[in-house]
N, C-alpha and C. Protein backbone atom coordinates (compact mmCIF):
# COMPACT_ATOMS: atom_id res chain seq x y z
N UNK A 1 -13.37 55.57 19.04
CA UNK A 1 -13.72 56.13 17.76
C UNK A 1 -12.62 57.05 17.23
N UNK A 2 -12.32 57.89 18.02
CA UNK A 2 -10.59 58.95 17.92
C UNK A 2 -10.18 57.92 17.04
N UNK A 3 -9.35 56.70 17.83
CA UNK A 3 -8.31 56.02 17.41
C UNK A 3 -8.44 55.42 16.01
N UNK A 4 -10.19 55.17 15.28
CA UNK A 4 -10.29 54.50 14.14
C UNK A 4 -9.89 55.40 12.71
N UNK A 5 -10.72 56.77 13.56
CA UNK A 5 -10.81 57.90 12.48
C UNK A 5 -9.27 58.35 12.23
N UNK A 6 -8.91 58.05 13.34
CA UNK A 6 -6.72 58.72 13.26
C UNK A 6 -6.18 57.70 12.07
N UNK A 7 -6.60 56.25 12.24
CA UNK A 7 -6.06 55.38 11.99
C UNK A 7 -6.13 54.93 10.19
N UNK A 8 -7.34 55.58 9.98
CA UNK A 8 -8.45 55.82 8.69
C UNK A 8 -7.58 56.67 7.89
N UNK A 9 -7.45 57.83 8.84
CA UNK A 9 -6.36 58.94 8.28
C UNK A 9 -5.05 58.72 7.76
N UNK A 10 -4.91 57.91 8.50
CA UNK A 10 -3.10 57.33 7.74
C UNK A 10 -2.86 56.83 6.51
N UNK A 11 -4.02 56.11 6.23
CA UNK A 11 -4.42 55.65 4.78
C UNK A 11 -4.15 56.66 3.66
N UNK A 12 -4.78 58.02 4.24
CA UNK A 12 -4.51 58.57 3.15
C UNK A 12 -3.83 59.52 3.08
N UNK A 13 -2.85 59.36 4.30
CA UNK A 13 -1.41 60.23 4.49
C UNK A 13 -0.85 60.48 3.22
N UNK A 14 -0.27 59.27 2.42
CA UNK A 14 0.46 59.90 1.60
C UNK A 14 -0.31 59.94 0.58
N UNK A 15 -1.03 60.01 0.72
CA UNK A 15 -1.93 60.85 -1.17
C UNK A 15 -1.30 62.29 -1.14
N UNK A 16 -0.78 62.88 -0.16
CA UNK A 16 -0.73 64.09 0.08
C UNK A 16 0.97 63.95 -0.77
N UNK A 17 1.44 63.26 -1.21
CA UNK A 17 2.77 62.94 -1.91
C UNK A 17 2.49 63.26 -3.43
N UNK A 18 0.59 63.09 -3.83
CA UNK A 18 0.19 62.94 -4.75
C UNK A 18 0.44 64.01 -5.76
N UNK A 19 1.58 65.18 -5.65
CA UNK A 19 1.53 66.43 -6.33
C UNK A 19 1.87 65.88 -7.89
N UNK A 20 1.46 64.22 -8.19
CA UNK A 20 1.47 63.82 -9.63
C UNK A 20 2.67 64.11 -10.05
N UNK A 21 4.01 64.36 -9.34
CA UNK A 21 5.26 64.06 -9.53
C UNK A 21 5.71 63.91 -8.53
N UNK A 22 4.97 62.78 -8.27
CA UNK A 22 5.54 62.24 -6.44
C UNK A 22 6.73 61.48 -6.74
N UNK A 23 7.01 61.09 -7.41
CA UNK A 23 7.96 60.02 -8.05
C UNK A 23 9.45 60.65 -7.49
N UNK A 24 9.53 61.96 -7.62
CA UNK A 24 10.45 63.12 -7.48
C UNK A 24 10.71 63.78 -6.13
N UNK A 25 9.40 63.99 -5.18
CA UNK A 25 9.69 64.35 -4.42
C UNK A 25 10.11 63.42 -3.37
N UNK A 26 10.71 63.99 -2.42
CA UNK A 26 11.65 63.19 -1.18
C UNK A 26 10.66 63.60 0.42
N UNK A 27 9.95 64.97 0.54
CA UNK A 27 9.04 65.75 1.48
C UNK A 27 8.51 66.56 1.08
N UNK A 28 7.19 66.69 2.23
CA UNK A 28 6.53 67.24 1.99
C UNK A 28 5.96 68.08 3.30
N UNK A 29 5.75 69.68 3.72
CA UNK A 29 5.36 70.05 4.76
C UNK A 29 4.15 70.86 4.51
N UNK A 30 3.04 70.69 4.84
CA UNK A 30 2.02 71.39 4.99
C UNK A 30 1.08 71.76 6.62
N UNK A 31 0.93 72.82 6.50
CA UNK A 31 -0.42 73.68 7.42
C UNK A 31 -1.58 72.59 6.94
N UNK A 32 -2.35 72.15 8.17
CA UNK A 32 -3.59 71.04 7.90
C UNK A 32 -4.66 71.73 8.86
N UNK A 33 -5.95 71.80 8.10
CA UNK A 33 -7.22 71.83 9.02
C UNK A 33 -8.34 70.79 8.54
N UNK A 34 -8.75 70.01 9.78
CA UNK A 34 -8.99 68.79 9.52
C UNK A 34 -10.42 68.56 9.89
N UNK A 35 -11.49 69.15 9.05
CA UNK A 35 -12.79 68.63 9.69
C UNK A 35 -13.73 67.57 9.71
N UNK A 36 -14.47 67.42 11.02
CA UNK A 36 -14.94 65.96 10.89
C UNK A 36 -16.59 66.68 11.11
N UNK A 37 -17.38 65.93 10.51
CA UNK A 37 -19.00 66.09 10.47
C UNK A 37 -19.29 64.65 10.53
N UNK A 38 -20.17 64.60 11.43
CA UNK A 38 -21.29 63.31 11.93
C UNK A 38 -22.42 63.09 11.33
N UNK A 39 -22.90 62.41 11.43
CA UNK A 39 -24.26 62.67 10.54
C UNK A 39 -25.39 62.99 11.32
N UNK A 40 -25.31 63.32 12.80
CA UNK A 40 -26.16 64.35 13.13
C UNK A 40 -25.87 65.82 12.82
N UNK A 41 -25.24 65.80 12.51
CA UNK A 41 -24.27 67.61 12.00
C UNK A 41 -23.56 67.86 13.09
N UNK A 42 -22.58 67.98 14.15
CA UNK A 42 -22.46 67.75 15.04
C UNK A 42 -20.52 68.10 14.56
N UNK A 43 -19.86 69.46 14.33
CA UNK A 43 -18.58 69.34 13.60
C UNK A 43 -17.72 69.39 14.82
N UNK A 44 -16.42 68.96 14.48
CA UNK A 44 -15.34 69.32 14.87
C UNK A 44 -13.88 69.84 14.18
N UNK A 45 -13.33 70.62 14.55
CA UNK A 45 -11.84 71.13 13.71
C UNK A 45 -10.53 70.91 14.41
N UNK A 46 -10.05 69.96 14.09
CA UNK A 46 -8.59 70.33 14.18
C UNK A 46 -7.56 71.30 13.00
N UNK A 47 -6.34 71.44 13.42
CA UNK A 47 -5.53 72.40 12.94
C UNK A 47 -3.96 71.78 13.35
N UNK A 48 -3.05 71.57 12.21
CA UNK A 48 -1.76 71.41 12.97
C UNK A 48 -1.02 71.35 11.33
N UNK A 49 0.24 70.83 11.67
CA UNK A 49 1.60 70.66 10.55
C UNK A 49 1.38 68.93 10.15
N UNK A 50 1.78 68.59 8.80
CA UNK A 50 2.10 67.31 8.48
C UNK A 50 3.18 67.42 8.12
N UNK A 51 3.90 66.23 8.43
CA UNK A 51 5.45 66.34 7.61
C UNK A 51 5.48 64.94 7.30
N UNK A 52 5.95 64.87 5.74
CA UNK A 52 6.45 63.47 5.36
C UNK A 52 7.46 63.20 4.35
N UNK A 53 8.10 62.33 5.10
CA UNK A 53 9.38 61.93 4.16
C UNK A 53 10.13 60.98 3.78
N UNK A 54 10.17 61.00 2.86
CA UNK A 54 10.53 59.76 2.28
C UNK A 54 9.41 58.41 1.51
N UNK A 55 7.99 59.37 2.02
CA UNK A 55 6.80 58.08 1.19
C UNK A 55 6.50 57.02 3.11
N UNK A 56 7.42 56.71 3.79
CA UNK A 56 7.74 55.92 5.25
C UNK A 56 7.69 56.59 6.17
N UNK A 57 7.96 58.17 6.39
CA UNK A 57 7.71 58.58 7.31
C UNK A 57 6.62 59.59 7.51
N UNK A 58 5.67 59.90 8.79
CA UNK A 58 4.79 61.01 8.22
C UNK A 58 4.36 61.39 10.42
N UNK A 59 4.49 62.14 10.07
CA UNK A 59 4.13 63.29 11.60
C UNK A 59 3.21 64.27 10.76
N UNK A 60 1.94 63.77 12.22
CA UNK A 60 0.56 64.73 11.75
C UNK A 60 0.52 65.33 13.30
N UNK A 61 0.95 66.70 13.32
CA UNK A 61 1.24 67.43 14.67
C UNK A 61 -0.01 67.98 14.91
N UNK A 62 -1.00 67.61 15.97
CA UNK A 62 -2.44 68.54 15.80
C UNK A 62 -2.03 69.36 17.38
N UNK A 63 -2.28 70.66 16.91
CA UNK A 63 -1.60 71.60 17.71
C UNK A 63 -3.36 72.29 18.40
N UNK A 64 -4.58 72.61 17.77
CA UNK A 64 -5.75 72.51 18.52
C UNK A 64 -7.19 71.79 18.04
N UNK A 65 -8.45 71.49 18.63
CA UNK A 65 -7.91 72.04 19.78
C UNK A 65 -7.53 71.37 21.56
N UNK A 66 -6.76 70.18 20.73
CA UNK A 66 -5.98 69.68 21.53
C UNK A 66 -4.57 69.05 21.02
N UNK A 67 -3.55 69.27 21.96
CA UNK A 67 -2.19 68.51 21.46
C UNK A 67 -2.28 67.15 20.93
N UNK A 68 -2.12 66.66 20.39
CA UNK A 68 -0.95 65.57 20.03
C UNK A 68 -0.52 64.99 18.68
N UNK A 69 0.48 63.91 18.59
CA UNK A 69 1.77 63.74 17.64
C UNK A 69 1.39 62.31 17.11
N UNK A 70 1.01 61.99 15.70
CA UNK A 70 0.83 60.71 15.02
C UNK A 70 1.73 60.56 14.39
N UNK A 71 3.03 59.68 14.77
CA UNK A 71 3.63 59.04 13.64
C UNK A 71 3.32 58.12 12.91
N UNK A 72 4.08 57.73 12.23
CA UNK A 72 3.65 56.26 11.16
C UNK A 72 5.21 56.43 10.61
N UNK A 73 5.47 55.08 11.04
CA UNK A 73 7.04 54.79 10.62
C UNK A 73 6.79 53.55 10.11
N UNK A 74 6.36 53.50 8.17
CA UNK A 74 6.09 52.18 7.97
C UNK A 74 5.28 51.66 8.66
N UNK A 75 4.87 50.31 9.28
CA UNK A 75 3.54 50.18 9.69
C UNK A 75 3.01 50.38 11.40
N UNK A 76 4.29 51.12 11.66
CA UNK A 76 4.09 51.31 12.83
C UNK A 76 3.73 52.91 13.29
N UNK A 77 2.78 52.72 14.37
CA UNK A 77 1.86 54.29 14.49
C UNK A 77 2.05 54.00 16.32
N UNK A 78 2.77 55.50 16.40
CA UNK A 78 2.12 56.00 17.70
C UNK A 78 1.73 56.98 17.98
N UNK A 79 0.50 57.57 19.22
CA UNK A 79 -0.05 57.91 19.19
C UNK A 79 0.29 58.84 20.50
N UNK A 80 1.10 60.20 20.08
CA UNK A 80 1.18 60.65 21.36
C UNK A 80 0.19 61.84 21.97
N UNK A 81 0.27 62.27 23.13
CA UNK A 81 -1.14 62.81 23.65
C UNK A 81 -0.50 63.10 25.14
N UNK A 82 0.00 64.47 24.72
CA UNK A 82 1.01 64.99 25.96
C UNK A 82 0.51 65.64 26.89
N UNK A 83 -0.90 65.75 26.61
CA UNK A 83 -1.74 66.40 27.94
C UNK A 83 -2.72 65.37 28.61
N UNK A 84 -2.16 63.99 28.43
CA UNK A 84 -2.67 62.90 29.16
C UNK A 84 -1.55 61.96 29.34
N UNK A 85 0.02 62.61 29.22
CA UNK A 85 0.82 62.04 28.58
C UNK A 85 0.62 60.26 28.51
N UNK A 86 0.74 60.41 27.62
CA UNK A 86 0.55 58.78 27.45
C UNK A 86 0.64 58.71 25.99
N UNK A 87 1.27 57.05 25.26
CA UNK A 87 1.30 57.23 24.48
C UNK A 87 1.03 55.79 23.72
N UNK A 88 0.42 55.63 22.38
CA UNK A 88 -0.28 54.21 22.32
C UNK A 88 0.39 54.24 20.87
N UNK A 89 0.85 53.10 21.20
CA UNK A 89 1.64 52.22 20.35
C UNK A 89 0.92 51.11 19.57
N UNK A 90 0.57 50.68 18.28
CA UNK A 90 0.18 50.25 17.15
C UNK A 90 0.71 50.14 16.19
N UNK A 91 -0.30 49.31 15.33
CA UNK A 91 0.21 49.06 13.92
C UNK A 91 -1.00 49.02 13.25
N UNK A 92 -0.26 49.38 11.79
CA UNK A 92 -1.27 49.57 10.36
C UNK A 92 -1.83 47.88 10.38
N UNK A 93 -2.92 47.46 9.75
CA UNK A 93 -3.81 46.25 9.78
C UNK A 93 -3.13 46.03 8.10
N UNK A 94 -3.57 47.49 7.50
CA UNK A 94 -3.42 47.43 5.80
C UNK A 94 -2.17 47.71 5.42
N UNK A 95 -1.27 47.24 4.35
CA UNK A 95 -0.62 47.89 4.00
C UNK A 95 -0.84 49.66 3.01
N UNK A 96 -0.55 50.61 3.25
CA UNK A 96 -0.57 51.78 2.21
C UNK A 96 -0.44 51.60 0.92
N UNK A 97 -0.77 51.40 -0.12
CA UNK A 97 -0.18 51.11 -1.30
C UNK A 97 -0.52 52.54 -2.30
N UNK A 98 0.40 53.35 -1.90
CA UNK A 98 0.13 54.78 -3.06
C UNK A 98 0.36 54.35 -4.27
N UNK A 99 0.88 53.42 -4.31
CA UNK A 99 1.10 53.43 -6.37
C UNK A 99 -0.21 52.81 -6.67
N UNK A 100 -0.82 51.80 -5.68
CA UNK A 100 -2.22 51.88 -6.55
C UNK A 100 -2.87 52.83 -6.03
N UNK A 101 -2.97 53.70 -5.30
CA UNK A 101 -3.84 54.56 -4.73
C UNK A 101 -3.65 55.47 -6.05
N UNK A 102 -2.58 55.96 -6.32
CA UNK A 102 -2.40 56.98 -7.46
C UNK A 102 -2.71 56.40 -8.89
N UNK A 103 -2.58 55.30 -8.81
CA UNK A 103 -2.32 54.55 -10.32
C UNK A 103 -4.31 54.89 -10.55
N UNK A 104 -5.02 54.44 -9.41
CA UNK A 104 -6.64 54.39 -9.84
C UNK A 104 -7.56 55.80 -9.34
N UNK A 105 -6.34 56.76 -9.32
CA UNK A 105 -7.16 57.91 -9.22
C UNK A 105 -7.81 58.65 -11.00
N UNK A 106 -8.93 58.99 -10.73
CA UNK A 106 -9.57 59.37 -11.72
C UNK A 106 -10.02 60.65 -12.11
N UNK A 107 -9.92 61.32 -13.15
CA UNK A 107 -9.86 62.84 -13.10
C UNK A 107 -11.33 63.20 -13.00
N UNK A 108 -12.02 63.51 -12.13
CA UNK A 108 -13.28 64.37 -12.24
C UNK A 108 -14.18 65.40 -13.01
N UNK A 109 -13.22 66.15 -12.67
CA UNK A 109 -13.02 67.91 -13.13
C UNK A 109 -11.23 68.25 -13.36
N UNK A 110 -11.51 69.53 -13.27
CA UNK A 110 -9.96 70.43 -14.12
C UNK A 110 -8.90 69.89 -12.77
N UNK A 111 -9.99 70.24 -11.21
CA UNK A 111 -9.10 69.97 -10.35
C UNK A 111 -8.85 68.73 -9.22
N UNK A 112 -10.24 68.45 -9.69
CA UNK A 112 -10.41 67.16 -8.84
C UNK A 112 -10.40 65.49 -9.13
N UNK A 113 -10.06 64.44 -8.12
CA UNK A 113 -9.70 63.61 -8.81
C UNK A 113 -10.53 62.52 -7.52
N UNK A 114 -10.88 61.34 -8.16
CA UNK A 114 -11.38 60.37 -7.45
C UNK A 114 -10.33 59.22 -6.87
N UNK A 115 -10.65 58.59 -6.19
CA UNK A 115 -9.88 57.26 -5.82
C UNK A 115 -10.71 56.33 -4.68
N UNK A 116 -10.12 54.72 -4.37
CA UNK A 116 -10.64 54.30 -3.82
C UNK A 116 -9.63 53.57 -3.12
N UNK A 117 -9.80 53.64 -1.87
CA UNK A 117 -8.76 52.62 -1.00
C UNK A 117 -9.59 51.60 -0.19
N UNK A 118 -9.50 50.32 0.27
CA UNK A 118 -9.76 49.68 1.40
C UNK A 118 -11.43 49.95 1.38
N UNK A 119 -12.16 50.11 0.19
CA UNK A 119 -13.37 50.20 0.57
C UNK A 119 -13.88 51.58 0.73
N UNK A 120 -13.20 52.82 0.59
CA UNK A 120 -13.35 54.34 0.96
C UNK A 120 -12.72 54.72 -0.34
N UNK A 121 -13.86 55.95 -0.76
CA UNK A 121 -13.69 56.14 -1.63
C UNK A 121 -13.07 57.89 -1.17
N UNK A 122 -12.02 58.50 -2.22
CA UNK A 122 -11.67 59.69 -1.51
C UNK A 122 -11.52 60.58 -2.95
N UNK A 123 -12.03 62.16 -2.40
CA UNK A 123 -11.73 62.95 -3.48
C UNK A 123 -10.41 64.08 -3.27
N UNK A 124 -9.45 64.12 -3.94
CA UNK A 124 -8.10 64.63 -4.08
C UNK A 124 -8.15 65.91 -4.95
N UNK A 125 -8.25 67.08 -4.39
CA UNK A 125 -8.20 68.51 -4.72
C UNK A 125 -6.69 68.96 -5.22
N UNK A 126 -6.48 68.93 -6.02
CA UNK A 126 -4.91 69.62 -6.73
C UNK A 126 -4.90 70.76 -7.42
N UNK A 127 -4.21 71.92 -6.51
CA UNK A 127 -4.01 73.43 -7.43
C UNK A 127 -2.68 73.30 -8.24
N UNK A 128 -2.14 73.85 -8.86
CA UNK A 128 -1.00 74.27 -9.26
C UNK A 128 0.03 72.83 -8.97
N UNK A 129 -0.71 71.90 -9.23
CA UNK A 129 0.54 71.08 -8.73
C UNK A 129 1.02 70.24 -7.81
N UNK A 130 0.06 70.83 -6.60
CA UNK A 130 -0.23 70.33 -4.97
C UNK A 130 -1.00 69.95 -4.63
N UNK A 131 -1.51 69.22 -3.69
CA UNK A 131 -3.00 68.86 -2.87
C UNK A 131 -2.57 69.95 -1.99
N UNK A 132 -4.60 70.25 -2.38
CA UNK A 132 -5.15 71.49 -1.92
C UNK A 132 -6.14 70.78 -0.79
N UNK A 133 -6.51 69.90 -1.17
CA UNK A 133 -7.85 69.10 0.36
C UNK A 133 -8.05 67.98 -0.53
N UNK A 134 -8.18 66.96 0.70
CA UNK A 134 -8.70 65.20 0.95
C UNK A 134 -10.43 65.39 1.26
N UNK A 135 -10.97 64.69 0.65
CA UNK A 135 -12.79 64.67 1.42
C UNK A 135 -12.78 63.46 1.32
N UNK A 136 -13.16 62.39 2.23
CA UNK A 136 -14.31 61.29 2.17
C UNK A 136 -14.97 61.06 3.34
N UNK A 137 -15.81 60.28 3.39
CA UNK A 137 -16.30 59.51 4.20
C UNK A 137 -15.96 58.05 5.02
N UNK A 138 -15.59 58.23 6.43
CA UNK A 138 -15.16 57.40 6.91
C UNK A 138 -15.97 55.57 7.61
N UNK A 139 -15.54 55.07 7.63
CA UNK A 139 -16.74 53.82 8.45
C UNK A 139 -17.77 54.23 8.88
N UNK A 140 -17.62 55.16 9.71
CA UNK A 140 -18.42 55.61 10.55
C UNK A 140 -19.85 56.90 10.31
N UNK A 141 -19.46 56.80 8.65
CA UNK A 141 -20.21 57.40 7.86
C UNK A 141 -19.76 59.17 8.54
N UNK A 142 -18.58 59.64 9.04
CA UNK A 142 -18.47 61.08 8.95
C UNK A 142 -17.64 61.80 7.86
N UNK A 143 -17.91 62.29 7.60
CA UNK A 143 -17.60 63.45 6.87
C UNK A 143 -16.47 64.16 6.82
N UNK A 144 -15.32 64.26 6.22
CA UNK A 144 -14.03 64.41 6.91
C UNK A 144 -13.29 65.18 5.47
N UNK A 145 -12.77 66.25 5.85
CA UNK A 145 -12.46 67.02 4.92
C UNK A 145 -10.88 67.40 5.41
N UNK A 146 -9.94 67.63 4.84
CA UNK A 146 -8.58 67.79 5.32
C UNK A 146 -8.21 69.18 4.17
N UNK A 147 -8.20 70.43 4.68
CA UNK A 147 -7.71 71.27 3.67
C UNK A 147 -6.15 72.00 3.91
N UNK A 148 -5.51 72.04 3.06
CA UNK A 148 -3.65 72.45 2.90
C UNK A 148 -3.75 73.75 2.41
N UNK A 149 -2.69 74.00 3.35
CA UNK A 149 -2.35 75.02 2.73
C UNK A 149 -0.46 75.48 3.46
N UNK A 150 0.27 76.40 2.51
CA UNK A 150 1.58 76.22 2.78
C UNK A 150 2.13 75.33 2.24
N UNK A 151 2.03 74.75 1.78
CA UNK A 151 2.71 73.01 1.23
C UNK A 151 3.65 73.40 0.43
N UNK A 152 4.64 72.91 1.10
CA UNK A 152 6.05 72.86 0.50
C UNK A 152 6.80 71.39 0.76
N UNK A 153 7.57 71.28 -0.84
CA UNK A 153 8.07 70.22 -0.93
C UNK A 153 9.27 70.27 -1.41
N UNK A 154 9.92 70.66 -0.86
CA UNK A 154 11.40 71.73 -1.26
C UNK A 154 12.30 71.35 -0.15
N UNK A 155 11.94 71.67 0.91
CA UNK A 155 12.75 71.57 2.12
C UNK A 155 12.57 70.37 2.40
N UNK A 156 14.27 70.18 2.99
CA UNK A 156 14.59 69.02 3.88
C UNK A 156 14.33 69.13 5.24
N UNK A 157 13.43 67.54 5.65
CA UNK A 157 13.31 67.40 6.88
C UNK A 157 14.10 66.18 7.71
N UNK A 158 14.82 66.41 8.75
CA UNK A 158 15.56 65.63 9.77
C UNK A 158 15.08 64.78 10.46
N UNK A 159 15.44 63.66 10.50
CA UNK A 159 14.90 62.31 10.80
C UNK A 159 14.89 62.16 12.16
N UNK A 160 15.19 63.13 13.09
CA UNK A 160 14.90 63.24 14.25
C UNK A 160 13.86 63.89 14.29
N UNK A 161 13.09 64.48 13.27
CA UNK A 161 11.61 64.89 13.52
C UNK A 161 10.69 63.75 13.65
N UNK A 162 11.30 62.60 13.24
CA UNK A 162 10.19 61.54 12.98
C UNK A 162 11.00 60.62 14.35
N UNK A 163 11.20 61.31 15.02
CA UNK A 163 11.87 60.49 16.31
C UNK A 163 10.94 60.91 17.70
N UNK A 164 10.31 59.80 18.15
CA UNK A 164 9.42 59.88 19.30
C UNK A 164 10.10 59.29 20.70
N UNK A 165 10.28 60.12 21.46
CA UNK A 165 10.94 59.47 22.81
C UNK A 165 10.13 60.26 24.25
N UNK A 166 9.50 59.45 24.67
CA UNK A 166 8.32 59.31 25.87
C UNK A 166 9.19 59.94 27.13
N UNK A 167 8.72 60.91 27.74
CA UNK A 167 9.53 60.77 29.14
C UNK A 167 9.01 59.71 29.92
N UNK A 168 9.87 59.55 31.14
CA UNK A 168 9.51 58.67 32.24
C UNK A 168 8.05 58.80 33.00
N UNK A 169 7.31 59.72 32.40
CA UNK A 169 6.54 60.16 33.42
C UNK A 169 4.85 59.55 32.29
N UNK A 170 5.54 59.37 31.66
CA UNK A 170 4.43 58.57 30.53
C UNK A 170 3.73 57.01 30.56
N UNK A 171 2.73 57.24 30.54
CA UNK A 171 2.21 55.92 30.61
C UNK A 171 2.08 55.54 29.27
N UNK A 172 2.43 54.31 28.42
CA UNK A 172 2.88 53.35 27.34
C UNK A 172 1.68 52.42 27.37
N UNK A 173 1.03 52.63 25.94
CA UNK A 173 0.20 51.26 25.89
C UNK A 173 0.34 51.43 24.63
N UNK A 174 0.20 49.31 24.57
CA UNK A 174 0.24 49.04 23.32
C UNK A 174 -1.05 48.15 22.99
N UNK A 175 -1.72 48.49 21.63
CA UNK A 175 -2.49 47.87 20.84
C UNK A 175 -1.78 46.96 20.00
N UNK A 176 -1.45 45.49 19.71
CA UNK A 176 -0.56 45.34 18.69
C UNK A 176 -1.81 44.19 18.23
């Protein structure tokens, strides 16, 4: 279930590009807290950094309250998890398509905006310019709220951030 809801998430990685002059920007770094609700009520929180660049690359660092590192390099996702080290190797099923993701977002309110991807429908919070928080509902009918904060899209990020290399001591699996 981890792996669907991670995988769910990537989808709407780059909406977070969505500062409605994405066209312009090159990255993007934000502070993420990421909650999930069940429909027994039943929550959980993560907390970590996203970094994305270029629209192709995107590292979602969840720092608690457990480690690990989601890339997505184009349609490829791995899944690292350094306190089991091990690390699972995949691919996207869907392609991402932000220009229609953005093209059929719909204004709500002053700040909020609708959209629909793959069957999931998602609401896109924008202050000043930025996404402020992601909400929808996943397959699995939970509840999943992603709120930003820090977001800067100014600074350059190094393509060795989006570089994953396993020690020897790692066990490798692949889903393909």
């Amino acid at each position: 279930m981890v792996y669907k809801l991670i995988l769910g998430l990537l989808f709407v990685t780059t909406t977070l590009l969505a500062d409605f002059n994405f066209n312009d920007m090159k990255t993007l770094k934000a502070e993420f807290t990421q909650t999930i609700k069940n429909e027994a009520g039943k929550v959980i929180q993560y907390t970590g950094v996203i970094y994305i660049k270029d629209n192709k690359k995107v590292l979602w660092q969840y720092l608690t309250p457990i480690k690990k590192n989601v890339y997505v390099l184009d349609k490829e996702v791995i899944i690292d998890e350094p306190e089991l080290e091990q690390a699972i190797y995949t691919h996207l099923d869907k392609n991402i398509d932000i220009t229609t993701l953005l093209s059929n977002a719909v204004k709500v309110s002053a700040d909020l905006y609708k959209t629909k991807l793959y069957d999931v429908e998602y609401f896109l919070e924008i202050k000043d310019q930025k996404i402020n928080k992601i909400s929808f509902k996943d397959g699995l009918s939970n509840s999943i709220e992603i709120d930003f904060k820090n977001v800067d899209t100014k600074d350059e990020l190094d393509d060795t951030l989006f570089v994953f290399l396993p020690s020897n001591s790692y066990d490798i699996i692949e889903k393909y």
